[in-house]
N, C-alpha and C. Protein backbone atom coordinates (compact mmCIF):
# COMPACT_ATOMS: atom_id res chain seq x y z
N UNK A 1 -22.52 -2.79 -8.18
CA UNK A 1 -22.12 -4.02 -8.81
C UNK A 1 -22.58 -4.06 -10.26
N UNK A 2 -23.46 -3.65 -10.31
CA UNK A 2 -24.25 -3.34 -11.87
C UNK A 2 -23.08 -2.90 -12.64
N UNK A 3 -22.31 -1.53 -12.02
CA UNK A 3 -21.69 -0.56 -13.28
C UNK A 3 -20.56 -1.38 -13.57
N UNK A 4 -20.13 -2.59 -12.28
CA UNK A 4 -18.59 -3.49 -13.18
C UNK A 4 -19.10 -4.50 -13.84
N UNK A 5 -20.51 -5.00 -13.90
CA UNK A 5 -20.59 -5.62 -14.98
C UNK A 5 -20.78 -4.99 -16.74
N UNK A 6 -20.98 -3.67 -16.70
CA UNK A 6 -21.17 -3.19 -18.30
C UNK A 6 -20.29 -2.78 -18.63
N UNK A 7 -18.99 -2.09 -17.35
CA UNK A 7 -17.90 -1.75 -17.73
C UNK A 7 -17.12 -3.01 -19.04
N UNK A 8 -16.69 -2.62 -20.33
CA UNK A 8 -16.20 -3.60 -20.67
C UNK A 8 -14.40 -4.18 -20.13
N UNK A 9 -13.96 -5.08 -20.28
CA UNK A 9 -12.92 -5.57 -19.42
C UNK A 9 -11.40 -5.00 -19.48
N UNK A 10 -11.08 -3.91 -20.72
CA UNK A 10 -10.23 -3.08 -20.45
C UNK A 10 -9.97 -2.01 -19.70
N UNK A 11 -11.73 -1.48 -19.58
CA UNK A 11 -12.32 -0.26 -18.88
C UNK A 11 -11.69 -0.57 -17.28
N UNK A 12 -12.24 -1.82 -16.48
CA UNK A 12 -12.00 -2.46 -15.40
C UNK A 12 -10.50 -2.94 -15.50
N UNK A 13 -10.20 -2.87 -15.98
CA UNK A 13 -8.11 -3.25 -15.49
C UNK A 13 -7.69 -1.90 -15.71
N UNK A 14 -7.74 -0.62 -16.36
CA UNK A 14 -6.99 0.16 -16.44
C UNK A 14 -7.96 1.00 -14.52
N UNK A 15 -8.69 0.86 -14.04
CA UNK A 15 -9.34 1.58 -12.99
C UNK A 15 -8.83 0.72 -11.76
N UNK A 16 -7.82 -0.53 -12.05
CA UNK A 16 -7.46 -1.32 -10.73
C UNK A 16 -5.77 -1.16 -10.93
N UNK A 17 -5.36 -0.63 -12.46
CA UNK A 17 -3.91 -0.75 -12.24
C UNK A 17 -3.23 0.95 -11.40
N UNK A 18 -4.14 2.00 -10.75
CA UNK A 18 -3.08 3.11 -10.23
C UNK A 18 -3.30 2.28 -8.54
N UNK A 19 -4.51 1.73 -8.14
CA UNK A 19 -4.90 0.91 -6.89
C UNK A 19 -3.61 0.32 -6.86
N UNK A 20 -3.22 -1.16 -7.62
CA UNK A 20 -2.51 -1.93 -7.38
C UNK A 20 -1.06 -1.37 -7.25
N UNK A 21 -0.71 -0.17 -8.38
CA UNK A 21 0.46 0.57 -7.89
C UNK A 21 0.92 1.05 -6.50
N UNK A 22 -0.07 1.74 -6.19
CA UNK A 22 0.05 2.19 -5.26
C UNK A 22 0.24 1.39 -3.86
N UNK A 23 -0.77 0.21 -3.93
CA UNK A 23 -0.44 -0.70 -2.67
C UNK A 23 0.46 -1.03 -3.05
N UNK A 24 1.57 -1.42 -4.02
CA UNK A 24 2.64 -2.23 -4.04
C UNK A 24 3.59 -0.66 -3.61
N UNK A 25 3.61 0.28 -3.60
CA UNK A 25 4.25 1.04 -3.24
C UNK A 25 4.38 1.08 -1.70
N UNK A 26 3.10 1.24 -1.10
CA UNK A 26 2.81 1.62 0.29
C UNK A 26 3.50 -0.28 0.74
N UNK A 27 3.76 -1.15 0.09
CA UNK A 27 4.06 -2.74 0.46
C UNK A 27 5.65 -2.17 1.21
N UNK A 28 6.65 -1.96 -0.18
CA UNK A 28 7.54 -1.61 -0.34
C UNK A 28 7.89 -0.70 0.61
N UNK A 29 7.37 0.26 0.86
CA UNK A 29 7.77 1.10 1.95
C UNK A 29 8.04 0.81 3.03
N UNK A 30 6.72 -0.42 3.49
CA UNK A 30 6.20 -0.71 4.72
C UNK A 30 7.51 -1.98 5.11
N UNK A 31 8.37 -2.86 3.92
CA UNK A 31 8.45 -3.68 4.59
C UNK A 31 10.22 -3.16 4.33
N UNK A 32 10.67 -2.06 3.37
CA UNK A 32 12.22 -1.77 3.49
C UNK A 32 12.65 -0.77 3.81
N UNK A 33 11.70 0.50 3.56
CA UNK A 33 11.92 2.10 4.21
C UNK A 33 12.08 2.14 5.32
N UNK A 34 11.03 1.94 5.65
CA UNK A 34 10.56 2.42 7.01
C UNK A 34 11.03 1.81 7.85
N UNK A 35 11.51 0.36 7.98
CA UNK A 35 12.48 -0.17 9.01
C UNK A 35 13.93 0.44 8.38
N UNK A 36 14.48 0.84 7.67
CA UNK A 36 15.53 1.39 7.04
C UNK A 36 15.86 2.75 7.76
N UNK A 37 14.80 3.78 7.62
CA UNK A 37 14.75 4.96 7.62
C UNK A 37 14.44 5.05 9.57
N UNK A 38 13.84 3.79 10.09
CA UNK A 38 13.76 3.92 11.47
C UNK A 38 15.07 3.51 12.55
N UNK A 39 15.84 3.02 11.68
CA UNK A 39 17.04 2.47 12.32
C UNK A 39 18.20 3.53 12.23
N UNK A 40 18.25 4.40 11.23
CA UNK A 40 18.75 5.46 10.68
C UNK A 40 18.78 6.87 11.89
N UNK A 41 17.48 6.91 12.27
CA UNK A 41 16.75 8.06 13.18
C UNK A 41 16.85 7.57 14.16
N UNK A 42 16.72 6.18 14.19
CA UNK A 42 17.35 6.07 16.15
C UNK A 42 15.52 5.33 16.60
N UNK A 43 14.33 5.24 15.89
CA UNK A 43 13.38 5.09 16.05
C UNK A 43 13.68 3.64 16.90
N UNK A 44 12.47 3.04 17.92
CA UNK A 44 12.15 2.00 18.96
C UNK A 44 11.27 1.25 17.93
N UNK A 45 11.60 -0.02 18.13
CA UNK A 45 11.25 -1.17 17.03
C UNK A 45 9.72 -1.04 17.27
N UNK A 46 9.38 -0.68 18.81
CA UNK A 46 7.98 -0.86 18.56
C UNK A 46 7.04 0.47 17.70
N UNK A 47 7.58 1.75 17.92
CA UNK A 47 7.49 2.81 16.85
C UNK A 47 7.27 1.99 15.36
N UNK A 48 8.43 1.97 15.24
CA UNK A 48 9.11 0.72 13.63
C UNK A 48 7.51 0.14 12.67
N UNK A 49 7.28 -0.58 13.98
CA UNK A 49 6.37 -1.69 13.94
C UNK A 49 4.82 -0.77 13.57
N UNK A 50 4.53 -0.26 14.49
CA UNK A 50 3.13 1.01 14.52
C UNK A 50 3.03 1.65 12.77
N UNK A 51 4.42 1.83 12.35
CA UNK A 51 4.36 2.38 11.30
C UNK A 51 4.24 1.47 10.11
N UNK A 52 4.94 0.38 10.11
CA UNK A 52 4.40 -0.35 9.48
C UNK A 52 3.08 -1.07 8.92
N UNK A 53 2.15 -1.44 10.07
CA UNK A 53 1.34 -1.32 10.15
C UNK A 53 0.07 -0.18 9.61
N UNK A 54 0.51 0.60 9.68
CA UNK A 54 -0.16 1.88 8.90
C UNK A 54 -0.04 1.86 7.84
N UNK A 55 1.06 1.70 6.98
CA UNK A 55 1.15 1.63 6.07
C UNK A 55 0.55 0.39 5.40
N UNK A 56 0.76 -0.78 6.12
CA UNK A 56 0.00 -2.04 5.03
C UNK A 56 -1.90 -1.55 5.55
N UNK A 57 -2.32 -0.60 6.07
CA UNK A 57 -4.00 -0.54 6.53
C UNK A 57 -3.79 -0.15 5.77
N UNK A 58 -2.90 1.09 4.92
CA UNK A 58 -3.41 1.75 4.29
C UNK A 58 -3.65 1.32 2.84
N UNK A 59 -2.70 0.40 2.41
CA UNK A 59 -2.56 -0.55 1.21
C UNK A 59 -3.35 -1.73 0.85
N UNK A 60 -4.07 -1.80 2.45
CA UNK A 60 -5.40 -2.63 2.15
C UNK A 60 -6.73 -2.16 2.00
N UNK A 61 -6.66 -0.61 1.93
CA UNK A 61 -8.10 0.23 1.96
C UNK A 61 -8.09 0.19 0.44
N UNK A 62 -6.39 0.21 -0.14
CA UNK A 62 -7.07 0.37 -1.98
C UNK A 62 -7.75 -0.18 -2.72
């Protein structure tokens, strides 16, 4: 907690903007691909669903 307070405040937004990319990527995936790409393949909604899910854990670890 120390090092984000000396960081000065450009230092700290450019180290949260590839994070925030990326969860908005893994968002995107989770809520139009992947039900897209599962309906496509023939995938079971509850499959669908499992995957989705993975994907927003994973967009909340960033």
């Amino acid at each position: 907690m120390q090092a984000e307070k000396s960081m000065p405040a450009s230092a700290a937004g450019q180290n949260e903007m590839p994070a925030l990319l990326l969860g908005a990527g893994f968002a995107l995936a989770s809520l139009i691909l992947v039900p897209a790409l599962a309906q496509r393949v023939g995938l079971s909604s509850s499959l669908t669903i499992a995957l989705r899910a993975a994907l927003m854990r994973a967009a909340g670890r960033l």
